[in-house]
C-alpha atoms as a PDB file:
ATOM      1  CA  UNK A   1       0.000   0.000   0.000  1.00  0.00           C
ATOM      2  CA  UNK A   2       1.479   3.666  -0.952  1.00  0.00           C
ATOM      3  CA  UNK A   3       1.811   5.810   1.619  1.00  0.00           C
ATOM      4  CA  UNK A   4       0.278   9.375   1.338  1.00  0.00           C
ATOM      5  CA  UNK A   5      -0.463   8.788  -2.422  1.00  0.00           C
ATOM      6  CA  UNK A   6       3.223   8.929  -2.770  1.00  0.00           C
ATOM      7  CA  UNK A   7       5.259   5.603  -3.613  1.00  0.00           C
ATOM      8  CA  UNK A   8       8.486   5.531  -1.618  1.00  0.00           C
ATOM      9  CA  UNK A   9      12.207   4.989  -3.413  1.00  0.00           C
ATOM     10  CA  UNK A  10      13.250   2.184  -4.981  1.00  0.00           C
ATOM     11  CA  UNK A  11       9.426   1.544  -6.190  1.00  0.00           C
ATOM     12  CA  UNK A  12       9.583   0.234  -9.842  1.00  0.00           C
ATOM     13  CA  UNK A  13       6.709   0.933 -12.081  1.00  0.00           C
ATOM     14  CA  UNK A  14       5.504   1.508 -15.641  1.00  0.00           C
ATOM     15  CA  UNK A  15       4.559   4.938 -17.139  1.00  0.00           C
ATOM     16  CA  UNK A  16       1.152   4.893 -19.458  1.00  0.00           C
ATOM     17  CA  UNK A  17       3.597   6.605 -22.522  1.00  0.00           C
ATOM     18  CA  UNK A  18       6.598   4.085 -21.412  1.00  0.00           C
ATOM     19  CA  UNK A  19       7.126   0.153 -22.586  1.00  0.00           C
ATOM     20  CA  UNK A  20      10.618  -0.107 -19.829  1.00  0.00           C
ATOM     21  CA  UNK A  21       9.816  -0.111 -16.036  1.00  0.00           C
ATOM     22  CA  UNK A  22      11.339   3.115 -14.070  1.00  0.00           C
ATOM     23  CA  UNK A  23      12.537   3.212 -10.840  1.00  0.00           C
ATOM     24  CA  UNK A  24      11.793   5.869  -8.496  1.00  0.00           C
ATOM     25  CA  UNK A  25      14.911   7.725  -7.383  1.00  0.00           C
ATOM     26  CA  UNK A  26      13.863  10.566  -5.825  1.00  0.00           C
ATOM     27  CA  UNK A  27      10.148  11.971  -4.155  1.00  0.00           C
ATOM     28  CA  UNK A  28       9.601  14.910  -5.162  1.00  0.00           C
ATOM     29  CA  UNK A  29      11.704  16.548  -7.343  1.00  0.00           C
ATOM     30  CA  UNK A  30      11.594  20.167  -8.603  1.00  0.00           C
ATOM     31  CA  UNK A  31      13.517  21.182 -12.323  1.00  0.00           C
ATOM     32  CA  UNK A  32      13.495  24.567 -14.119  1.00  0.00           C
ATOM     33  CA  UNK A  33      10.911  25.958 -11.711  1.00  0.00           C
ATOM     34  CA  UNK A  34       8.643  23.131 -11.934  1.00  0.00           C
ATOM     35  CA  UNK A  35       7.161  20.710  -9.264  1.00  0.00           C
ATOM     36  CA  UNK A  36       7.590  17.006  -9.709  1.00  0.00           C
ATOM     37  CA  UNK A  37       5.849  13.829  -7.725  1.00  0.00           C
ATOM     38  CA  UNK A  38       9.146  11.684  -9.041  1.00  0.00           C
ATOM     39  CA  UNK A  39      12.346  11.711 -10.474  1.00  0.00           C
ATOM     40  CA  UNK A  40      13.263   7.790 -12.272  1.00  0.00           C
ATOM     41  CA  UNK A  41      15.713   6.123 -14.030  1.00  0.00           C
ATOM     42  CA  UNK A  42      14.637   3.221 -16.513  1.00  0.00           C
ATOM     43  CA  UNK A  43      15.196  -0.047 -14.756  1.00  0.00           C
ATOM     44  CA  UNK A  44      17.097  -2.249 -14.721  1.00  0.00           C
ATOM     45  CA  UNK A  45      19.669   0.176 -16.701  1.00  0.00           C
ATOM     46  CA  UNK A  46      19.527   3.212 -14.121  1.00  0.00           C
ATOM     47  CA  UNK A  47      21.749   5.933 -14.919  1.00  0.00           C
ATOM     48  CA  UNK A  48      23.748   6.001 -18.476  1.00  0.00           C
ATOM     49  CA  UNK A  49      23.483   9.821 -18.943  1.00  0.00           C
ATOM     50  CA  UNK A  50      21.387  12.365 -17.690  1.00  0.00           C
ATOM     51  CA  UNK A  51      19.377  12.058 -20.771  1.00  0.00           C
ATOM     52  CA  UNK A  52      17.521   8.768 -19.047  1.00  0.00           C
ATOM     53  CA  UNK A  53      16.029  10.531 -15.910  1.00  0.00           C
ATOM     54  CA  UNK A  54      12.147  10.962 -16.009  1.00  0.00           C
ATOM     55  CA  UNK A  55      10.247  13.617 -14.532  1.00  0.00           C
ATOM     56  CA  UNK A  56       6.669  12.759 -13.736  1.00  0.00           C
ATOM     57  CA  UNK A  57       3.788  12.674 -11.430  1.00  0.00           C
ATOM     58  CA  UNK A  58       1.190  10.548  -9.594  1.00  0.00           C
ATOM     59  CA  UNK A  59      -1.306  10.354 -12.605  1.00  0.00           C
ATOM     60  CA  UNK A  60       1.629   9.257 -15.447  1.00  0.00           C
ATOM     61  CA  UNK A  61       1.739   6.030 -13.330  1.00  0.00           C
ATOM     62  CA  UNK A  62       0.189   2.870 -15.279  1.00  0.00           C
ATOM     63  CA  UNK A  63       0.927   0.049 -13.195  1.00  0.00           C
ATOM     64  CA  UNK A  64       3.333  -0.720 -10.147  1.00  0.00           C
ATOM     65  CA  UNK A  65       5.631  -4.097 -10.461  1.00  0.00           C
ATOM     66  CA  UNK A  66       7.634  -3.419  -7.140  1.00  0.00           C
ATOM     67  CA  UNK A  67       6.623  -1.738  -4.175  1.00  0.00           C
ATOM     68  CA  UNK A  68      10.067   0.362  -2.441  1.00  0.00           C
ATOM     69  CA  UNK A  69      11.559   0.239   1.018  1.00  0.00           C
ATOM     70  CA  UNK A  70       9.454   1.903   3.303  1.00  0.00           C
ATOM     71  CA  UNK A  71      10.653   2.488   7.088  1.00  0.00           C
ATOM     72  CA  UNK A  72       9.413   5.019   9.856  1.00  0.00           C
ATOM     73  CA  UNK A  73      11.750   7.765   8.362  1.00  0.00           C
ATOM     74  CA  UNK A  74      10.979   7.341   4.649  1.00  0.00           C
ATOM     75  CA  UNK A  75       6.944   7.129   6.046  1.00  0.00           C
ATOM     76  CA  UNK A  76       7.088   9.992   7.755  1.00  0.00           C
ATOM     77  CA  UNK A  77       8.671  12.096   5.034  1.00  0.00           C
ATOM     78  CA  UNK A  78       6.177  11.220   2.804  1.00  0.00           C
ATOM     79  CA  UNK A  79       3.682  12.144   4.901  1.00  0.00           C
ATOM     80  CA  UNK A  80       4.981  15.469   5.370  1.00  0.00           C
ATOM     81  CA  UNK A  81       5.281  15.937   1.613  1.00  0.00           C
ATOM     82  CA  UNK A  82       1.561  15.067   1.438  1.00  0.00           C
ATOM     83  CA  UNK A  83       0.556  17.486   4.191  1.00  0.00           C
ATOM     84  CA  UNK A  84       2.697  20.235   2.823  1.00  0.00           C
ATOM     85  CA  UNK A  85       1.747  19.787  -0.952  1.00  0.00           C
ATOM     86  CA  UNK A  86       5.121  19.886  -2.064  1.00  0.00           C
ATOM     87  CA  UNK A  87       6.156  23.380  -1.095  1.00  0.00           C
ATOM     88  CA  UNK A  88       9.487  23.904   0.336  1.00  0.00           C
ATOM     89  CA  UNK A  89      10.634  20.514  -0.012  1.00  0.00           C
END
């Protein structure tokens, strides 16, 4: 079960406009100015360049084939993410 409508790091899933799983890397992520739910890497590559990072958000998400670590610490941040909506994080 996701925590917070967020899925925690490490969490491998499959975009609706992707056919290679991603991996979620970091939660959330912010680039140019713009607010991100995740930052991924296609699995089981990861990082080749920084041409294969994906920006995307809660509602790209298809389908989820792993579910991530998730510990008191990594709950509670998402949590606070949630609550905040993203701002200053």
């Amino acid at each position: 079960m996701k925590e917070s409508g967020l899925y925690p790091i490490g969490t491998i899933l499959k975009l609706k406009d992707a056919t290679k799983p991603i991996i979620v890397t970091s939660v959330p992520y912010e680039y140019k100015g713009k607010k991100y739910d995740y930052l991924g890497l296609p699995y089981p590559f990861g990082y080749m360049d920084e041409r294969a990072y994906r920006l995307f958000n809660r509602e790209d998400i298809d389908e989820v084939y792993f579910y991530g670590f998730l510990d008191k610490e990594q709950s509670e941040y998402l949590k606070y993410i949630n609550q905040e909506g993203k701002k200053d994080v």
